[in-house]
N, C-alpha and C. Protein backbone atom coordinates (compact mmCIF):
# COMPACT_ATOMS: atom_id res chain seq x y z
N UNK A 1 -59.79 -33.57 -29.24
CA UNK A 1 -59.97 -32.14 -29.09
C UNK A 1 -59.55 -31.63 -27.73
N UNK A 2 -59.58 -32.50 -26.75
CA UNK A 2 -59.50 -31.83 -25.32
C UNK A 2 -57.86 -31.76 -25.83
N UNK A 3 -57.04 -32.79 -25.88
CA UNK A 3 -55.77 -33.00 -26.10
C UNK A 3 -54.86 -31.52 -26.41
N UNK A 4 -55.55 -30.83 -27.89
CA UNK A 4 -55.82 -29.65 -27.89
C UNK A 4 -55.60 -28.48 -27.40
N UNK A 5 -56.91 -28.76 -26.97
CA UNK A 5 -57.13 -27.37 -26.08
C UNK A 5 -56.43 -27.04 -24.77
N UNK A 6 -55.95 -28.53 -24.16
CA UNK A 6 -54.98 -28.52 -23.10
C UNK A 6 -53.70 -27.81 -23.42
N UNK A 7 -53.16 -28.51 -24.46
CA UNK A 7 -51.84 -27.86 -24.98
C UNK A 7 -52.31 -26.57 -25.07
N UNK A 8 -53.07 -25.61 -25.51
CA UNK A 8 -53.33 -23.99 -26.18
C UNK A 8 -53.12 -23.46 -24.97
N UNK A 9 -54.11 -24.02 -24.00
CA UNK A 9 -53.81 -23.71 -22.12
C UNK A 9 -52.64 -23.71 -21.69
N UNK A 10 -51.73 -24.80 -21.57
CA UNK A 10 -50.90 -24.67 -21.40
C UNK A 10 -49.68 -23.82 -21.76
N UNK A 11 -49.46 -23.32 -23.42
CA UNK A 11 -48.67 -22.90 -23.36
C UNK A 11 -49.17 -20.83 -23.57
N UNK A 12 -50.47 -21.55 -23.27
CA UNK A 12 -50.70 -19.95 -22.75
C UNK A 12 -50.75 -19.59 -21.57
N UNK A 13 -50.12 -20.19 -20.52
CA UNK A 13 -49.74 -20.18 -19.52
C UNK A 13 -48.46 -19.69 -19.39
N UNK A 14 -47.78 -20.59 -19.83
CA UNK A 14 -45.93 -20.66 -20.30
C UNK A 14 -45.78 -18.75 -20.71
N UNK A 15 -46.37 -18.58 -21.82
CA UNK A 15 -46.00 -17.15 -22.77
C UNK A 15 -46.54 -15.97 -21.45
N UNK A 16 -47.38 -16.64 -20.65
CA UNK A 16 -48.12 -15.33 -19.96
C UNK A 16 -46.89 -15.22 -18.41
N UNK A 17 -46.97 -16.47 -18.17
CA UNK A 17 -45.69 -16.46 -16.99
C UNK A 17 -44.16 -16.02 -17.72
N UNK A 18 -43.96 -16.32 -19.04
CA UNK A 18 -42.90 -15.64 -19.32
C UNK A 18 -42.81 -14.17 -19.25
N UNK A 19 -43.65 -13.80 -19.94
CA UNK A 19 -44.18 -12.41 -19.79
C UNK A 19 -44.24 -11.52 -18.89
N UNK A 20 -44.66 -12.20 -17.61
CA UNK A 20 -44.75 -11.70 -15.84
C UNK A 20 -43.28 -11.24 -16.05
N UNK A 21 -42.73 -12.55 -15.59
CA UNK A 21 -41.28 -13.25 -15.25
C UNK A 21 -40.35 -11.54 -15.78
N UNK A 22 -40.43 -11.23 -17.39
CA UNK A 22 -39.81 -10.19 -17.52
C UNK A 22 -40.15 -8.92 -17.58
N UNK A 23 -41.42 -8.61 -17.07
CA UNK A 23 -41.65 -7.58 -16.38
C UNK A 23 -41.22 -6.89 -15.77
N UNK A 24 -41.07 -8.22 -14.12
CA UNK A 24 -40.68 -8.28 -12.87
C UNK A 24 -39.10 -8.00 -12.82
N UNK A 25 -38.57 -8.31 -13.98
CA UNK A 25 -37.00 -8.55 -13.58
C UNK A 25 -36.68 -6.69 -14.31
N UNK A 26 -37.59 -5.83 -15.28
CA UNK A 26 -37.08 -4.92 -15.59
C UNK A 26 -37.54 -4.11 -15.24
N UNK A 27 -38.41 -4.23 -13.58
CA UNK A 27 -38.81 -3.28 -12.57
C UNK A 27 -38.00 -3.54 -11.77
N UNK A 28 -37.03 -4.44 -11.38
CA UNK A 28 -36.35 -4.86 -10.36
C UNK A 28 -34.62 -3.98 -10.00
N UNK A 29 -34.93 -3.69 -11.94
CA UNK A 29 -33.80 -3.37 -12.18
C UNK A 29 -33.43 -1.09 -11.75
N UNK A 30 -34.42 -0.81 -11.20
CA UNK A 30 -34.83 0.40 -10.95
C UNK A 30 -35.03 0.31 -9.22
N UNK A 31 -35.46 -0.70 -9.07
CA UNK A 31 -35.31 -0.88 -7.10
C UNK A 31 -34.36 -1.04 -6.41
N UNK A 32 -34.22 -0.62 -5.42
CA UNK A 32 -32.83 -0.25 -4.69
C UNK A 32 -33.25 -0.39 -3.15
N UNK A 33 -33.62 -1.63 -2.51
CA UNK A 33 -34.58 -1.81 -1.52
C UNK A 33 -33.47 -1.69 -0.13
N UNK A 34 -32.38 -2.67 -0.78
CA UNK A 34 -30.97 -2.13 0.32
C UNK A 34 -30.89 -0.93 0.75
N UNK A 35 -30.81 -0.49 -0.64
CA UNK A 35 -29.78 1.08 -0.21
C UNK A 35 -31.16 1.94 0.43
N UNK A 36 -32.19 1.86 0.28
CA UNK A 36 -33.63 2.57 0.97
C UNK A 36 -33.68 1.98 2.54
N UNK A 37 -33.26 1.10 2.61
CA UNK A 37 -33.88 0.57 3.96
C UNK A 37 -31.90 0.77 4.85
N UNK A 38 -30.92 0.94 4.22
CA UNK A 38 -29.85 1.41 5.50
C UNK A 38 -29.64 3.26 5.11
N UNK A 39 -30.57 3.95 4.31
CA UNK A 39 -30.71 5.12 4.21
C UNK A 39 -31.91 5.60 5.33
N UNK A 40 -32.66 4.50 5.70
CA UNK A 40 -33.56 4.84 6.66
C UNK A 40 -33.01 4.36 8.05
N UNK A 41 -32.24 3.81 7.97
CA UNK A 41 -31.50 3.43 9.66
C UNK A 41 -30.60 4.39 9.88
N UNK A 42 -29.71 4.88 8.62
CA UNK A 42 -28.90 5.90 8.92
C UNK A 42 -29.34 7.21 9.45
N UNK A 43 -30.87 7.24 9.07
CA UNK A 43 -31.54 8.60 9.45
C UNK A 43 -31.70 8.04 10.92
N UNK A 44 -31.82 7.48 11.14
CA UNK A 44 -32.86 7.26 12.68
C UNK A 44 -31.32 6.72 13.73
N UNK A 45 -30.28 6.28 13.10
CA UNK A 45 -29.12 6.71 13.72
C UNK A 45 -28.54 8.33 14.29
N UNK A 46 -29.03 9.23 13.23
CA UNK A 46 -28.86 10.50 13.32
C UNK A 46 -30.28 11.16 14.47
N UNK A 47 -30.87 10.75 13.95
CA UNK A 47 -31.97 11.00 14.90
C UNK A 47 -32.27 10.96 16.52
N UNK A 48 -31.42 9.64 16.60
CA UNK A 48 -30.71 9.08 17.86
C UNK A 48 -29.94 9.91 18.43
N UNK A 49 -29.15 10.05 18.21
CA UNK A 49 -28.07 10.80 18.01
C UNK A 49 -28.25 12.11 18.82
N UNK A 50 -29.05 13.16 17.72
CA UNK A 50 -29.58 14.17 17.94
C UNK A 50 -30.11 14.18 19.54
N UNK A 51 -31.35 13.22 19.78
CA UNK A 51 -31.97 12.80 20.92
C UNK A 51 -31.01 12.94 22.37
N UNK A 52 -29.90 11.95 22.02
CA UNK A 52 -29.15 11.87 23.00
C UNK A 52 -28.02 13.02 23.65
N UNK A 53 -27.70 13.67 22.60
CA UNK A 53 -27.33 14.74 22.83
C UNK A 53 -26.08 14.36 22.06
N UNK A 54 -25.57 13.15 21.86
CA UNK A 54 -24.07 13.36 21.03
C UNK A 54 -23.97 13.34 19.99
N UNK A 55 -24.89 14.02 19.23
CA UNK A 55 -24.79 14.96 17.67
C UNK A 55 -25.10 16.30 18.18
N UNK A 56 -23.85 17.56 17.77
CA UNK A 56 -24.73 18.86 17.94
C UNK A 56 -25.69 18.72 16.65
N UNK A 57 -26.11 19.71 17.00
CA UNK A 57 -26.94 20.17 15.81
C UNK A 57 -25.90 20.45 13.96
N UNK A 58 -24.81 21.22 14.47
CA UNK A 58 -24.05 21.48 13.19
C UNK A 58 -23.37 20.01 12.84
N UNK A 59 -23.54 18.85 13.12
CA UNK A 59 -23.13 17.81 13.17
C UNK A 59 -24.05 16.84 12.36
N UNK A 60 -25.41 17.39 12.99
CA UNK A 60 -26.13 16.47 12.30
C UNK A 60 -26.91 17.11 11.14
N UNK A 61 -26.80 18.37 11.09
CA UNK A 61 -26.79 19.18 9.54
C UNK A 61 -26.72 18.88 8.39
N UNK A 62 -24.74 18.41 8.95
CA UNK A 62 -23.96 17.91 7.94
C UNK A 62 -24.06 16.23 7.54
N UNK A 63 -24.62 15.31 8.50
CA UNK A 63 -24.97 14.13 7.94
C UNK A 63 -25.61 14.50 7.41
N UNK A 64 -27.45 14.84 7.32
CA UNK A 64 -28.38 15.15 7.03
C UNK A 64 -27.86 16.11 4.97
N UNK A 65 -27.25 16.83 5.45
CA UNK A 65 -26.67 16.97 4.08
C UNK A 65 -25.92 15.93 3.27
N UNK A 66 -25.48 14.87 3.73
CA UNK A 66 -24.90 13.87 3.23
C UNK A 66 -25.94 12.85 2.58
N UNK A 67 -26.59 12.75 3.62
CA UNK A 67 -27.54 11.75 3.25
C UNK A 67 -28.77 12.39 2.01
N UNK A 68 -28.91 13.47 1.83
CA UNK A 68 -29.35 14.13 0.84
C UNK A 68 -28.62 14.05 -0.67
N UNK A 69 -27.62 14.18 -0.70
CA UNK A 69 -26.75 13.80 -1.28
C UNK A 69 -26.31 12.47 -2.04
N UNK A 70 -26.66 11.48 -1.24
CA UNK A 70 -26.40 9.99 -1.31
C UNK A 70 -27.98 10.16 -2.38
N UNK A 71 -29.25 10.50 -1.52
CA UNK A 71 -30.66 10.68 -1.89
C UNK A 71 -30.20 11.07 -3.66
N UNK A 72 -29.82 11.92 -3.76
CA UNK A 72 -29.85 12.72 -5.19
C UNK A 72 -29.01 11.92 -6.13
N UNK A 73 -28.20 11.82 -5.51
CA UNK A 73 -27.27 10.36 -6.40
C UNK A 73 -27.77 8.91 -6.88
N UNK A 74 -28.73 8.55 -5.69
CA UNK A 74 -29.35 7.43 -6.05
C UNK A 74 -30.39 8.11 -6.60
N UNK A 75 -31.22 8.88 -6.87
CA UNK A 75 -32.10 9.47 -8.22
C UNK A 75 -31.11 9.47 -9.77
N UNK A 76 -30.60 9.80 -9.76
CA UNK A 76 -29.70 10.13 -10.65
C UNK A 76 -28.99 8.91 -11.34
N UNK A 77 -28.81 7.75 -10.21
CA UNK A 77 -28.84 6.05 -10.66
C UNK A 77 -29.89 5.50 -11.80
N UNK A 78 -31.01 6.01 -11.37
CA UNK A 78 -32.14 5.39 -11.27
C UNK A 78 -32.73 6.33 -12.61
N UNK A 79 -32.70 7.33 -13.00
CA UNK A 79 -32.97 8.06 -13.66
C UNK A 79 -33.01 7.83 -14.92
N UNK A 80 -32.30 7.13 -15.76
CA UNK A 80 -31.78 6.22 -17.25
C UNK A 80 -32.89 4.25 -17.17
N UNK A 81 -33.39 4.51 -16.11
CA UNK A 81 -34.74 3.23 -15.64
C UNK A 81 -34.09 2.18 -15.35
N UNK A 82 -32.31 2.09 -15.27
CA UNK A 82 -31.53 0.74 -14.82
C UNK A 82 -31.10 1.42 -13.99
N UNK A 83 -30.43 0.60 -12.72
CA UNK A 83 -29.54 0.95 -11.66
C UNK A 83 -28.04 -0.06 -11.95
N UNK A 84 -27.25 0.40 -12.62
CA UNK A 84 -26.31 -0.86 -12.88
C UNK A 84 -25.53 -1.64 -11.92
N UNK A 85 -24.88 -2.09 -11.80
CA UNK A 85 -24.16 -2.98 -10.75
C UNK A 85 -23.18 -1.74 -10.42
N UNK A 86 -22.29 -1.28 -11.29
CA UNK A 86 -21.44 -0.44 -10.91
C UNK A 86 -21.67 1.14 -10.09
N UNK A 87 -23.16 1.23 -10.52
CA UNK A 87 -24.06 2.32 -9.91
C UNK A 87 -23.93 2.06 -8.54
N UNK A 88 -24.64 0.76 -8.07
CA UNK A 88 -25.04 0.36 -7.10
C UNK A 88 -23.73 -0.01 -6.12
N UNK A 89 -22.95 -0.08 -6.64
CA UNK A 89 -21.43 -0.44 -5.80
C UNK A 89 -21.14 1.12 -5.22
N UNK A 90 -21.40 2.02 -5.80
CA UNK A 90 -21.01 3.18 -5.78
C UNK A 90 -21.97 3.98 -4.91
N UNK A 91 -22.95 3.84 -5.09
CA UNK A 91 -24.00 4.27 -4.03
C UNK A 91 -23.91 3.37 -2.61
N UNK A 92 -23.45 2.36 -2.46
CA UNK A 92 -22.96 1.09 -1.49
C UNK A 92 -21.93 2.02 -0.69
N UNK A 93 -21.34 2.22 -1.34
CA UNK A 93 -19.40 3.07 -1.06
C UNK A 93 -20.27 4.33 -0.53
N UNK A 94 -20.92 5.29 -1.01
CA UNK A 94 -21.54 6.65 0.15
C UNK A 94 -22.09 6.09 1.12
N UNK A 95 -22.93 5.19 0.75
CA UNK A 95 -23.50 4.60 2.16
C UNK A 95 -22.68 4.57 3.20
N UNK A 96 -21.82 3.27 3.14
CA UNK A 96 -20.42 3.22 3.78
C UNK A 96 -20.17 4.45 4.22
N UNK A 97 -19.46 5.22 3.61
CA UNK A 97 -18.69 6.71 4.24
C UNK A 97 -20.07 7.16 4.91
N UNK A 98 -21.14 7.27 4.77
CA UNK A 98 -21.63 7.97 5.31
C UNK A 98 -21.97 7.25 7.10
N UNK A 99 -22.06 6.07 6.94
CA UNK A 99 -21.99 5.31 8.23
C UNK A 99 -20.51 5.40 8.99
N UNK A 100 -19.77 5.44 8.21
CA UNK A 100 -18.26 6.05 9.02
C UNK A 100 -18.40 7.11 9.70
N UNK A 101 -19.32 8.45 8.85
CA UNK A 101 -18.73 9.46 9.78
C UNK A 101 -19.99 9.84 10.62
N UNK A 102 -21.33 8.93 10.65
CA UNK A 102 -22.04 9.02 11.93
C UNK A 102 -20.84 8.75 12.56
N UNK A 103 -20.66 7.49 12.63
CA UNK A 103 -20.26 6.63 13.99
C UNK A 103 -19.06 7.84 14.51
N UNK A 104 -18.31 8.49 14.00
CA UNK A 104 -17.23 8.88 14.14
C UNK A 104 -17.94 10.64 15.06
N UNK A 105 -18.86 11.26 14.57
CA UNK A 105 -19.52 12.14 14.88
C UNK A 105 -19.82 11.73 16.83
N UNK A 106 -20.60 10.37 16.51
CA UNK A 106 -21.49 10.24 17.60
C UNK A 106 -20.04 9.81 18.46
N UNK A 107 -19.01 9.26 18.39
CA UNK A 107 -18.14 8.78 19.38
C UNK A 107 -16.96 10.20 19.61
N UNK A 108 -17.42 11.45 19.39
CA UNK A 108 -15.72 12.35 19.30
C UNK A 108 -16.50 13.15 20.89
N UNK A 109 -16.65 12.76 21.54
CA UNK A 109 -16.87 13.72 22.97
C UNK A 109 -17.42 14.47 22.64
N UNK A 110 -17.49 14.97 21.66
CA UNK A 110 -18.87 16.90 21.48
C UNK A 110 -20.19 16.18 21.82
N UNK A 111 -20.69 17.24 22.92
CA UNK A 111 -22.23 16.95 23.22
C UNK A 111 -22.76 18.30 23.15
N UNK A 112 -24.06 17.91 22.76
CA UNK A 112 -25.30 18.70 22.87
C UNK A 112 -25.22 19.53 24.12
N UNK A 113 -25.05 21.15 24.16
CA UNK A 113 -25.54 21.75 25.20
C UNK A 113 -26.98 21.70 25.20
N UNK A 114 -27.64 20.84 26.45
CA UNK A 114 -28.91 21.10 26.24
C UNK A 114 -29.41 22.51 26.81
């Protein structure tokens, strides 16, 4: 009988960890932890920026509108409860441009009249 009841344990273990297992993978598929965490450096690049004086203000507007943008797009990924690979390449690619034209903002000589 123990023999049993071990096996019932066991593979009610198995069915319950399977179970987790695909949970986890079709919440995973809605997270976007990359693109959240260089959407938050890109802000605090701009932020920087701002601080230092080499973003004007109409400069960093227009990131700030970008990055809103990128924001609404990656809702809009995410919105159908998958983020697909090709989604995510594509939201990758604004990212990108949008880190181009900080850098390009913060290096063109316009400064902040303080």
């Amino acid at each position: 009988m123990k023999r049993i009841d071990m096996k019932r344990i066991v593979s009610s273990l198995l069915t319950f960890a399977l179970v987790l297992g695909m949970c986890a993978a079709s919440m995973a598929q809605t997270v976007t932890p990359g693109i959240n965490n260089r959407e938050r450096r890109q802000q605090k690049r701009i932020r920087k920026g701002v601080r230092s004086g080499e973003l004007t203000k109409k400069e960093a507007a227009r990131l700030e509108a970008q990055q809103a943008k990128t924001k609404a797009a990656e809702a809009v990924a995410k919105s159908d409860g998958k983020v697909t690979a090709k989604e995510r390449v594509r939201l990758q690619k604004r990212e990108n441009r949008t880190s181009r034209r900080i850098y390009r903002q913060k290096h063109d000589n316009q400064t902040r009249k303080h």
